[in-house]
Protein backbone atom coordinates (compact mmCIF):
# COMPACT_ATOMS: atom_id res chain seq x y z
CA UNK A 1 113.95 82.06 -9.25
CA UNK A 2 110.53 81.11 -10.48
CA UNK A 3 108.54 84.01 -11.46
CA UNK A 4 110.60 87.42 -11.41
CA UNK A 5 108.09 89.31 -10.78
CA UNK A 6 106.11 87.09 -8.96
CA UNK A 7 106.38 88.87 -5.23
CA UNK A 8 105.11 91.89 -7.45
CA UNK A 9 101.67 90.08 -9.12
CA UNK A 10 100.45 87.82 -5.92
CA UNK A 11 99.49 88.76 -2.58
CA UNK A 12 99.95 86.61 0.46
CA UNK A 13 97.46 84.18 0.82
CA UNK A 14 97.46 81.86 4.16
CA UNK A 15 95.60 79.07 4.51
CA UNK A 16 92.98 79.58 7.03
CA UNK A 17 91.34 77.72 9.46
CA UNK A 18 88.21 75.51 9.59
CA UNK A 19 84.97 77.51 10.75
CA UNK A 20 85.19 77.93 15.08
CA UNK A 21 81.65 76.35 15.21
CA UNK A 22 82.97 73.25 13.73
CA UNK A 23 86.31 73.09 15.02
CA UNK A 24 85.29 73.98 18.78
CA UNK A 25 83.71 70.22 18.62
CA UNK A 26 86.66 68.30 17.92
CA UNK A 27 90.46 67.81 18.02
CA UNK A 28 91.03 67.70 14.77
CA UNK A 29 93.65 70.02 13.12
CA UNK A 30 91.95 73.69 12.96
CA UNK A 31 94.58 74.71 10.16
CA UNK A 32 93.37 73.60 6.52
CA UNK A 33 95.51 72.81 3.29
CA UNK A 34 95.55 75.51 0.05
CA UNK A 35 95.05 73.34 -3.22
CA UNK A 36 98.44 72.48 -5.02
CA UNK A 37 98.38 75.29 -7.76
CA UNK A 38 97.68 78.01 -5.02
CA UNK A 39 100.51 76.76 -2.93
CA UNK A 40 102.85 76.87 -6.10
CA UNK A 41 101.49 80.75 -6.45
CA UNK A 42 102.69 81.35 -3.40
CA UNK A 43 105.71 79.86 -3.64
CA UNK A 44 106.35 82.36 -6.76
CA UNK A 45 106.39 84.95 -4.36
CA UNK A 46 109.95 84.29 -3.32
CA UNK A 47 113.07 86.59 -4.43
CA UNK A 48 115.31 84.18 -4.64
CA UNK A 49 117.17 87.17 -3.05
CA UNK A 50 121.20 87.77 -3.18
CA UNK A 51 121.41 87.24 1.18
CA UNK A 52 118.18 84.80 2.23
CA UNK A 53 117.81 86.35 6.15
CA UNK A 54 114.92 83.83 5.84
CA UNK A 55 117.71 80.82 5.89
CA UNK A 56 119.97 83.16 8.84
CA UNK A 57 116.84 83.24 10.90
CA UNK A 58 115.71 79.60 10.71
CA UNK A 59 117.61 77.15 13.79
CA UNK A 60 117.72 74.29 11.34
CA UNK A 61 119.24 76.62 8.78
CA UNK A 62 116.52 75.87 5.84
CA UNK A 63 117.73 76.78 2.32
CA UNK A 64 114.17 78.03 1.54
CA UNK A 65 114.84 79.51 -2.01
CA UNK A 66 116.16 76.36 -3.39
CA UNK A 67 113.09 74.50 -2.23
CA UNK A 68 110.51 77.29 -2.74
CA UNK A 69 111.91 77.32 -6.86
CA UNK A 70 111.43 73.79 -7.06
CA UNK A 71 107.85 74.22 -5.53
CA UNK A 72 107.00 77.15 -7.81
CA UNK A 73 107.81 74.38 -10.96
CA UNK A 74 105.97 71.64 -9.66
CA UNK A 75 109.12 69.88 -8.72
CA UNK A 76 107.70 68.25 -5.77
CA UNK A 77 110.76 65.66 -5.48
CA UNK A 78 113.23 67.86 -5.88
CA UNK A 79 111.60 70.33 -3.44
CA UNK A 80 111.29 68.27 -0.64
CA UNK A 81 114.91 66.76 -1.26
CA UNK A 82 116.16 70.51 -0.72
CA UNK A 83 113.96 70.46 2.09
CA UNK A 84 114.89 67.33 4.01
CA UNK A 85 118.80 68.66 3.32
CA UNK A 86 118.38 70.62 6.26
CA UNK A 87 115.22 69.75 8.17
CA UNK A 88 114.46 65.45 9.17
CA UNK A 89 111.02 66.66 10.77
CA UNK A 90 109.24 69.43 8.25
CA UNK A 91 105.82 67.57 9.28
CA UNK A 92 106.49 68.70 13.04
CA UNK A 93 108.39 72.60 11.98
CA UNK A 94 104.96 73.09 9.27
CA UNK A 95 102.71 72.84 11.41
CA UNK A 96 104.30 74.54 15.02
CA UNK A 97 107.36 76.65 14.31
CA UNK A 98 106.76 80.19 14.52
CA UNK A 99 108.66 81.02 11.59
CA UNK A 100 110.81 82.92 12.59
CA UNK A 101 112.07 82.75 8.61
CA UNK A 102 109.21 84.80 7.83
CA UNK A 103 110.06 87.53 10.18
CA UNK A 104 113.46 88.26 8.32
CA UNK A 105 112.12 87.35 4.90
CA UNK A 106 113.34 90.07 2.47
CA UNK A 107 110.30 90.89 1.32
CA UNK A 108 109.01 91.33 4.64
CA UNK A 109 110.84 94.37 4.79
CA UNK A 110 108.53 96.46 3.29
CA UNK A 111 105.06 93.81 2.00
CA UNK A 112 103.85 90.66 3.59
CA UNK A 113 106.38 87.71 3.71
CA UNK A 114 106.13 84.49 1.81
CA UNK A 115 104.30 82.10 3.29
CA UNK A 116 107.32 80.12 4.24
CA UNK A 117 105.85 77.67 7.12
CA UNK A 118 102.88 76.57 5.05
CA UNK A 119 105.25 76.25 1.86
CA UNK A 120 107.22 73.71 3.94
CA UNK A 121 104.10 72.30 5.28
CA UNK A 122 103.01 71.30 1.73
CA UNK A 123 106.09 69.75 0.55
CA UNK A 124 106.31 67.33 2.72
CA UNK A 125 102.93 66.34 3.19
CA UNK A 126 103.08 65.86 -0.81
CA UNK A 127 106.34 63.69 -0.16
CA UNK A 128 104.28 61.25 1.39
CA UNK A 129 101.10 61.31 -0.74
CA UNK A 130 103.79 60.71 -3.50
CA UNK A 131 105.76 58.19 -1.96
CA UNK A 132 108.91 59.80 -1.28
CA UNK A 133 109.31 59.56 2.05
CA UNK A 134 110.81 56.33 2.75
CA UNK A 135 113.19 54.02 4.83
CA UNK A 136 116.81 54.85 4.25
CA UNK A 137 118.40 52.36 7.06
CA UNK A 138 122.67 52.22 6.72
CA UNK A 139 124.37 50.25 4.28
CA UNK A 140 126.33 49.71 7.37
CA UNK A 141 126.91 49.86 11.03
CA UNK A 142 129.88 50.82 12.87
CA UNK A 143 129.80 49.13 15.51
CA UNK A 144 129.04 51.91 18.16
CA UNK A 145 126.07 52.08 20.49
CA UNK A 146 124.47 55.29 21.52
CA UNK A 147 121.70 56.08 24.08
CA UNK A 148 119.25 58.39 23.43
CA UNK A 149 117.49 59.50 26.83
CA UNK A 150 113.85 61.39 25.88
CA UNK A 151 112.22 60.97 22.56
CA UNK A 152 111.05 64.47 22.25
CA UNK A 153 112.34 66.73 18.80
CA UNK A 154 115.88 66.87 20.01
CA UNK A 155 116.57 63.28 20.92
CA UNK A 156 114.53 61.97 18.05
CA UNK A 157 116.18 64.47 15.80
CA UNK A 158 119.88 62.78 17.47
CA UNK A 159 118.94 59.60 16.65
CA UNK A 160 117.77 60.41 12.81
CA UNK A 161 121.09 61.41 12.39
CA UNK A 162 123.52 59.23 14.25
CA UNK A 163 121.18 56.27 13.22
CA UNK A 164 122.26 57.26 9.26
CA UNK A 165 125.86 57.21 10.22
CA UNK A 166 125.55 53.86 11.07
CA UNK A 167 125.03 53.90 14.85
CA UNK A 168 123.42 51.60 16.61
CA UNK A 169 120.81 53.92 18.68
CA UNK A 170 118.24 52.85 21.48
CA UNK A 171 116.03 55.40 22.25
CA UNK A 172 114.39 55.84 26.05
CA UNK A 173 111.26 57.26 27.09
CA UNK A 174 109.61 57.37 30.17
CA UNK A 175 106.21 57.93 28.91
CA UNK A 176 103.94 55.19 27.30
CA UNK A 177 104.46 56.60 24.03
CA UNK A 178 107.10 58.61 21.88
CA UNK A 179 107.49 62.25 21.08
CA UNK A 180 107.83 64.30 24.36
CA UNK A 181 106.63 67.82 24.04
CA UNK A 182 105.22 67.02 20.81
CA UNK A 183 102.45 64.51 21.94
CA UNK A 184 101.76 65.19 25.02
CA UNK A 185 102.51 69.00 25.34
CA UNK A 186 100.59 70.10 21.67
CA UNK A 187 97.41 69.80 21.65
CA UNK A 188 96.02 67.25 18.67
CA UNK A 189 94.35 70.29 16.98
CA UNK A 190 98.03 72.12 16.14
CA UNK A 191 99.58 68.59 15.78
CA UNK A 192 97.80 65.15 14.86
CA UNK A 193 99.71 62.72 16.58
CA UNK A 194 99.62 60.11 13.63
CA UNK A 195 101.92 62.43 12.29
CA UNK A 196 104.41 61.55 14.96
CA UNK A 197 103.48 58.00 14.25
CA UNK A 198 104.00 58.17 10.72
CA UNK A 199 107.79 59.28 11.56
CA UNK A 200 108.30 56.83 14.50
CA UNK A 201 107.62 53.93 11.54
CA UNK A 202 110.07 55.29 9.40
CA UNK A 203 112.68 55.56 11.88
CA UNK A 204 111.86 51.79 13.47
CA UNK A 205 112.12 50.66 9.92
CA UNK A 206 115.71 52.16 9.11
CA UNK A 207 116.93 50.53 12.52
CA UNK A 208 116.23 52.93 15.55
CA UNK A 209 115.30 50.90 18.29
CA UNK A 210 112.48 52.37 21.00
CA UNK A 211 111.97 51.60 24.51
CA UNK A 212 108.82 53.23 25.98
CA UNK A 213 107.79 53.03 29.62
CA UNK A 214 111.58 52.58 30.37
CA UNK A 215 112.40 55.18 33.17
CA UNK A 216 115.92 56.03 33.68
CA UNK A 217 117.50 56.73 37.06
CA UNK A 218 115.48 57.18 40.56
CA UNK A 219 112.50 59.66 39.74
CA UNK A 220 109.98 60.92 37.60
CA UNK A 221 111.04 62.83 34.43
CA UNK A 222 108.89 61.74 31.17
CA UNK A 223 105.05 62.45 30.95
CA UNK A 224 103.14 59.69 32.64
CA UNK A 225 105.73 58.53 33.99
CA UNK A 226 105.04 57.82 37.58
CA UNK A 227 107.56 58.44 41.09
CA UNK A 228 109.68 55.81 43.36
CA UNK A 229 106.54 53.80 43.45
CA UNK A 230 106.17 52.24 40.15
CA UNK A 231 106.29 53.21 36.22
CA UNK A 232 103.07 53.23 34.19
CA UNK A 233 103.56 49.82 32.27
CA UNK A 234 107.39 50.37 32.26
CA UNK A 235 110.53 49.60 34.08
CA UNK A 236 113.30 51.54 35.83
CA UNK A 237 116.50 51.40 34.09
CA UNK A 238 119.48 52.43 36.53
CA UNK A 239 121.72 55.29 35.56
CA UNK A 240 124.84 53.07 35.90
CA UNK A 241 123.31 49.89 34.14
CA UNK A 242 122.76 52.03 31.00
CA UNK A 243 126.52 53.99 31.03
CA UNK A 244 127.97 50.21 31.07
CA UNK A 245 125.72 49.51 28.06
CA UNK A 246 126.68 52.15 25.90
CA UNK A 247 129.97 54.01 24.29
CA UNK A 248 127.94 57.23 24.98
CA UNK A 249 124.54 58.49 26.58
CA UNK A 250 122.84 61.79 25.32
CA UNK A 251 120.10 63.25 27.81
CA UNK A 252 117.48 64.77 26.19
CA UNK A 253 114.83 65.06 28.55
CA UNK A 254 113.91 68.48 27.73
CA UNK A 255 113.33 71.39 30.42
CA UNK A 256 110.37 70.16 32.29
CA UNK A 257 109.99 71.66 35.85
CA UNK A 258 107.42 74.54 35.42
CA UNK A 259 107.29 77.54 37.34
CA UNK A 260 104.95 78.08 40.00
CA UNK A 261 103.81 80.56 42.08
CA UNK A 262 103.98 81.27 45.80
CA UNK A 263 101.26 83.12 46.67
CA UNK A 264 98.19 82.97 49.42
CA UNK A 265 95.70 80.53 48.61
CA UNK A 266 97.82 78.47 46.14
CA UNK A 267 96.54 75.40 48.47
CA UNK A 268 93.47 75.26 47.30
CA UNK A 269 92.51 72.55 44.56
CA UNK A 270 91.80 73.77 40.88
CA UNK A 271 95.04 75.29 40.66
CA UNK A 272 96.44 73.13 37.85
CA UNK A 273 100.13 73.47 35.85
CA UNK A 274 99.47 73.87 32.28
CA UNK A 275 100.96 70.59 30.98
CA UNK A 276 99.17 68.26 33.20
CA UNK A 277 96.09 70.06 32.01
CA UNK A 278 97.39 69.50 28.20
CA UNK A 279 99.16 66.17 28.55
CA UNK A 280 96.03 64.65 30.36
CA UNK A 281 93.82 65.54 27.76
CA UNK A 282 96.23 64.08 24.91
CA UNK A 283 96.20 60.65 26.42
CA UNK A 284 92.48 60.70 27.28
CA UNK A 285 92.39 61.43 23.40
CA UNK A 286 94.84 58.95 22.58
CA UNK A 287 93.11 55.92 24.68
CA UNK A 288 96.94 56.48 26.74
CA UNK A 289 94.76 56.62 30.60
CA UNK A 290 91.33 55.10 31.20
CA UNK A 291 89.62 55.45 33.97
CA UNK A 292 91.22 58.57 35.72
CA UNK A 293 89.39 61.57 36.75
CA UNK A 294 90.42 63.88 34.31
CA UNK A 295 91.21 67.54 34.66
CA UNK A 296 88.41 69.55 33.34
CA UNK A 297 87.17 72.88 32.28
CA UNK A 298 83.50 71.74 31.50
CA UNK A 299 81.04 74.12 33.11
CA UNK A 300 84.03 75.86 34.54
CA UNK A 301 84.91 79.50 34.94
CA UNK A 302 88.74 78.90 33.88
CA UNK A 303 91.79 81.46 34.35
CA UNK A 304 95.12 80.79 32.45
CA UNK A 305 97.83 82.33 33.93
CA UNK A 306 100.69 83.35 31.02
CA UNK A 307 100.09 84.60 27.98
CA UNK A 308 102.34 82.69 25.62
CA UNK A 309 101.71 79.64 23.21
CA UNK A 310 101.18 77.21 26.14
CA UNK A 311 98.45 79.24 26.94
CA UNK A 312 96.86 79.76 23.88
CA UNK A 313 97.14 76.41 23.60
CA UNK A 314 95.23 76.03 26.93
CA UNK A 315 92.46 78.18 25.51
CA UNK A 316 91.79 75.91 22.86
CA UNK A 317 91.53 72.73 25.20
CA UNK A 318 89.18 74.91 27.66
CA UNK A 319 86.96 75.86 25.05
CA UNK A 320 86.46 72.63 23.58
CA UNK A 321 86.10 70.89 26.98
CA UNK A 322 82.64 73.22 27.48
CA UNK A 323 84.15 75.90 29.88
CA UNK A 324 81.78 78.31 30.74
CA UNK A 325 84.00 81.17 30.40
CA UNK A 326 88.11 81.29 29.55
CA UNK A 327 90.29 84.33 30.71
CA UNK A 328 93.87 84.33 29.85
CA UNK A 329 96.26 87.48 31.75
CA UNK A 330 99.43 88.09 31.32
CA UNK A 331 101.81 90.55 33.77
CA UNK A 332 103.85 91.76 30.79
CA UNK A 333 102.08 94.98 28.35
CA UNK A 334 100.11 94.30 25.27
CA UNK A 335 102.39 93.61 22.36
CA UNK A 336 102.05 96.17 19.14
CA UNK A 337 100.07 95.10 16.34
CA UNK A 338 103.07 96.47 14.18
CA UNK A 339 106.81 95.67 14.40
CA UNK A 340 108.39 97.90 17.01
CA UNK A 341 110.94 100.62 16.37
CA UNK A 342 113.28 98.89 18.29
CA UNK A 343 113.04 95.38 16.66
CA UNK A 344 113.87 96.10 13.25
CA UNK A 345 113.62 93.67 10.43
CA UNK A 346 115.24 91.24 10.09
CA UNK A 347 115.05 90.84 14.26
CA UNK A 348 112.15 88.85 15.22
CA UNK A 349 109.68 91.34 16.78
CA UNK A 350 107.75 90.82 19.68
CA UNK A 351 104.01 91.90 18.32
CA UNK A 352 100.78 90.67 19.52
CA UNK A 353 99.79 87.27 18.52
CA UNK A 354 96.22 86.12 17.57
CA UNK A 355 96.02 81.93 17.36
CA UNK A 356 93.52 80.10 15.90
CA UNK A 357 92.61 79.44 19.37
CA UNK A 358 92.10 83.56 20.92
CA UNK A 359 89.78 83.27 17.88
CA UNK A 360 87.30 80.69 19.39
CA UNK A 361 86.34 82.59 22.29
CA UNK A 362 87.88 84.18 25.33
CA UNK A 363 89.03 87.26 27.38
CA UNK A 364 92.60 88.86 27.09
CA UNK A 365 94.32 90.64 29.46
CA UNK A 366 97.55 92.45 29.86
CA UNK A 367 99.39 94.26 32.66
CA UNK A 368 97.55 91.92 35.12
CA UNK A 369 99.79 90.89 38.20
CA UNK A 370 98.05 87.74 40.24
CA UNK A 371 97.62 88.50 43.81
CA UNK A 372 96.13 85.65 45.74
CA UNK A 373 93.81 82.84 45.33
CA UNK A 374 90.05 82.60 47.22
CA UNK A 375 88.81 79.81 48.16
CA UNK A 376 85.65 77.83 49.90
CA UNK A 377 86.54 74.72 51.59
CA UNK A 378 89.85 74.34 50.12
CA UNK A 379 88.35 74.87 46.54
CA UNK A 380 89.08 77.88 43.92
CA UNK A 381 86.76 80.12 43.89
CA UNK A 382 88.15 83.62 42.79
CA UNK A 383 91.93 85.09 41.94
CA UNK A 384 92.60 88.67 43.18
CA UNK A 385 94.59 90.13 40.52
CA UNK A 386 95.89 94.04 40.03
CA UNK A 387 96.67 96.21 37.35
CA UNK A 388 100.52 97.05 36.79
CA UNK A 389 102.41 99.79 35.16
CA UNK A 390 105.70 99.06 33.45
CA UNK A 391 108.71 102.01 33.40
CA UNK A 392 112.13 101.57 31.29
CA UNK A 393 115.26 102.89 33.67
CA UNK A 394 118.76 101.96 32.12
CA UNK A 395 117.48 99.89 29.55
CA UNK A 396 115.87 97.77 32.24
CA UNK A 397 111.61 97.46 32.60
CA UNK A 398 110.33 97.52 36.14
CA UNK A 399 106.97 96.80 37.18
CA UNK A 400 105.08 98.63 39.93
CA UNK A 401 100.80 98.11 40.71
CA UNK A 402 98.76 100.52 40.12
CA UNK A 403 97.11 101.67 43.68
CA UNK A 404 93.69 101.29 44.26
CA UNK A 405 93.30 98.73 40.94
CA UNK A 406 92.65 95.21 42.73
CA UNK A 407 89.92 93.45 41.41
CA UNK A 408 88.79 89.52 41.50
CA UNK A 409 88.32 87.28 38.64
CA UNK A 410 85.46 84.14 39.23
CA UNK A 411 88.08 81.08 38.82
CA UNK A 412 86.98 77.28 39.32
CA UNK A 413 90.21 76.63 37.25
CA UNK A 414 93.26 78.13 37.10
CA UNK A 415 95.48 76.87 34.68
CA UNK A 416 99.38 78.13 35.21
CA UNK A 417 100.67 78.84 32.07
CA UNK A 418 104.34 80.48 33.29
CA UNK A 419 106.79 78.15 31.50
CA UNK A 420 109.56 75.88 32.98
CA UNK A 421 112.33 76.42 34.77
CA UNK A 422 114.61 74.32 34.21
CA UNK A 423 115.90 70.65 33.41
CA UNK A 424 113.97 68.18 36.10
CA UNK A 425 117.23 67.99 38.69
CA UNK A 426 116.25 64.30 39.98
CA UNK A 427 116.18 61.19 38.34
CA UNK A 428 118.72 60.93 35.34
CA UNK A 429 120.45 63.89 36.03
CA UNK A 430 121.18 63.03 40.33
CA UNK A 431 121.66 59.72 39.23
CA UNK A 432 124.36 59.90 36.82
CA UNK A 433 125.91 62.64 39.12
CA UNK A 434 125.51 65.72 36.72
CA UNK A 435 127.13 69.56 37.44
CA UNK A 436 123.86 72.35 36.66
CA UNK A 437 124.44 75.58 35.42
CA UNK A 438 123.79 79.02 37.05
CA UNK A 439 120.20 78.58 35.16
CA UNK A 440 119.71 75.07 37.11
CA UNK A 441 120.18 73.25 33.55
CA UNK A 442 122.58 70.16 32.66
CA UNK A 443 126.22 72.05 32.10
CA UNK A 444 127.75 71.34 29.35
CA UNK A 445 131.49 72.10 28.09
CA UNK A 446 132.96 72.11 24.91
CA UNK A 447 130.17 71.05 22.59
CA UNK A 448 128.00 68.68 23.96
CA UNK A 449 130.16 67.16 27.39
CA UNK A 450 128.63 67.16 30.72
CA UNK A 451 130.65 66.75 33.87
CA UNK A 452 130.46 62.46 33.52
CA UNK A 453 132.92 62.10 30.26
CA UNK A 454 130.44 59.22 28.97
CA UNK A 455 127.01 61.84 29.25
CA UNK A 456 126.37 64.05 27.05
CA UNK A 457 123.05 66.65 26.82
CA UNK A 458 121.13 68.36 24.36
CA UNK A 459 118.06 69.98 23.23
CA UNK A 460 116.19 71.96 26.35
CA UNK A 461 117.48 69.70 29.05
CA UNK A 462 120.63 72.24 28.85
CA UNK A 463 119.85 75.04 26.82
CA UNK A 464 116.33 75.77 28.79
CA UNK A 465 112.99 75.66 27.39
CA UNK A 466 112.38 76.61 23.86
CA UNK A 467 110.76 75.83 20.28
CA UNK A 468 110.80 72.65 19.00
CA UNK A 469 112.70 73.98 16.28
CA UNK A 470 115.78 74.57 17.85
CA UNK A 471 115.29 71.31 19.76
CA UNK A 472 115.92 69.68 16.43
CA UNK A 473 118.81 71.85 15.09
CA UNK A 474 120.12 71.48 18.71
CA UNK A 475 119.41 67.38 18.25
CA UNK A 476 121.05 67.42 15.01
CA UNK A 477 124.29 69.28 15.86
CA UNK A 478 124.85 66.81 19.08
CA UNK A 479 124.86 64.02 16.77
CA UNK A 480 127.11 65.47 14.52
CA UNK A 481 129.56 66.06 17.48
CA UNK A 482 129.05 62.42 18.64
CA UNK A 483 129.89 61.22 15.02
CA UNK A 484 133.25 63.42 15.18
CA UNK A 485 134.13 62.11 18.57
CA UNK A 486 133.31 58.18 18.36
């Protein structure tokens, strides 16, 4: 423990974002660095306490004392090897995990947690301004060859691992470049893509082999990656030529198919799924697509539909795109500003969430059910929306409109920002004739086993959508299973 009294003497201190007026005109990350001694202040602030909830709470089980200590002494080495025990990807977790670790930090409980995402941040950016973070490849191999289907967190977390052990791993990707959610689903100003780029090196240069453009199976299922008539740049890989190739195959194509709604006037155009909005505009950014006519929100009186991350993040991407005006709604009530009654610490509590984004501009709205969709000519023109009432009957919420509360929102865009349903069903997972769940998700027995003995599945492509964080931890704990069982 650094400082005893150190969560007594220093207040939390975040780090802030650049100024909205300067950030609105780029991608750049929003969220700025604290200087090295204030980050080590902060750091001081942990207990060191006798039962760190903060390392219960965290999917990738974190041992954040040990590293915050080191931090706190200006062991930056030792830090981030305490640190990289437990987590191969802070540089993705720093800058888009939730922390959920800081909603059952100790001190928490009764002040203002450490500042345990940032701390992490920190640590390993310093790795690699010092050096530390280098190639590690096998001494040797085992002779075993592994698949890895998606390069999103959990398959690129799988193949950090299994590659160590001395596997020989190939990873797939339908998309033109590698990453999954985390390139093409974050927008650039949460998560710099040279960051993924930086990691991708690493991994290449300790032995992990990358395929991009390489579809697998009969259908679309990677971003960019185009239907039966032809893969951006790529080729199609069949299901069975790659399950001769390979002692095993993990799927980890994440949970892709979004929701939708069914309602009248969906037909009309300007009615646009989040992640096409989101992905498009990371591969305009990237140089990825030329010459496409891009989805826009310039000029444009835009509606996101969901109220969660994804459409925060579609905020953002509105506002710097020129929108005219940006309204998010959401059916479910506002969230408290304070942690609930009913979501004790260390639970993580479901309060209202300002992002750097709600902070550039933009209505909010909760308890707002979408009705139908206007058009003129078969293009958006309006939503018709209603105001709901929610009522708790046997621990179950209903959700009833309120009469006489329609009213229409001006839309030329309406982004759906609902989240995913499941696992993409065609493709990989026809192909290689795979059982689904009651959730419509790749089933999975034992550990990591689908129904085809040779296939297994991890991450969100059987668990369902979620954070990237648990993508990893779920990543890491398939390879660890693989290792035991080849």
């Amino acid at each position: 423990m650094g400082d005893p009294k150190g969560f007594l003497k220093i207040k939390r201190k975040v780090s802030g974002y650049r100024p909205v007026e300067e950030r609105v005109n780029d991608y750049s990350e929003v969220e700025i660095l604290l200087s090295d001694d204030e980050r080590r202040l902060q750091a001081a602030r942990c207990m060191d306490c006798g039962v760190p909830f903060c390392h219960w709470a965290c999917p990738v089980s974190n041992v954040m004392p040990e590293w915050q200590d080191r931090l706190y002494r200006g062991d930056w080495a030792g830090a981030w090897a305490a640190l990289e025990h437990m987590n191969p990807f802070p540089e993705f977790t720093g800058r888009v995990c939730p922390a959920l670790c800081e909603a059952s930090c100790v001190l928490g409980s009764n002040d203002e947690p450490v500042t345990i995402r940032q701390n992490e941040l920190a640590i390993i950016e310093k790795a690699y301004e010092l050096g530390l973070v280098i190639p590690r490849p096998p001494r040797v191999r085992n002779g075993k060859k592994v698949a890895v289907v998606g390069a999103g967190p959990a398959g690129l977390s799988a193949a950090y691992y299994l590659n160590r052990a001395g596997f020989s791993v190939t990873v797939y990707e339908g998309a033109q470049k590698l990453g999954g959610y985390l390139r093409y689903g974050i927008p650039d100003f949460k998560l710099d893509k040279s960051f993924i780029d930086r990691r991708i090196r690493i991994m290449a240069a300790e032995g992990v082999e990358f395929k991009t453009g390489a579809r697998i199976g009969s259908a679309r299922y990677g971003f960019g990656a185009k239907d039966a008539d032809g893969v951006e740049g790529g080729k199609v890989i069949s299901a069975k030529e790659l399950e001769s190739s390979y002692d095993l195959v993990l799927l980890t194509i994440g949970a892709r198919e979004p929701r939708d709604v069914k309602l009248p006037g969906r037909e009309n155009s300007g009615i646009v799924q989040a992640l096409d909005f989101l992905s498009l505009q990371n591969r305009v950014l990237s140089g990825e697509v030329t010459g496409l006519e891009p989805i826009t929100a310039y000029g444009k009186r835009v509606v996101v539909i969901g109220g969660g991350d994804t459409g925060s993040d579609c905020v953002g991407t509105a506002n710097r795109q020129g929108a005219l005006a940006v309204t998010q709604i959401e059916v479910l009530p506002k969230p408290p500003e304070h942690r609930p009654d009913a979501e004790p610490w260390p639970l993580w509590p479901k309060v209202l969430k300002t992002s750097s984004s709600h902070l550039e501009g933009g209505e909010r709205l909760w308890s707002v059910n979408t009705k139908s969709f206007t058009g003129n000519n078969g293009k958006l023109s309006a939503i018709r929306a209603c105001r709901v009432d929610w009522a708790e009957k046997d621990g179950r919420f209903t959700m009833s409109e309120v009469s006489g509360s329609d009213f229409d929102i001006d839309a030329d865009l309406v982004l759906l920002a609902m989240g995913f349903t499941h696992v993409v069903q065609n493709g990989a997972v026809a192909d290689f004739g795979l059982e689904l769940d009651e959730r419509g998700n790749i089933r999975t027995t034992g550990t990591f086993h689908t129904s085809n003995p040779k296939i297994w599945a991890a991450g969100d492509s059987r668990n369902g959508a979620s954070l990237v964080v648990r993508a990893i931890s779920d990543g890491r704990a398939a390879a660890e299973a693989i290792i035991k069982a080849l």
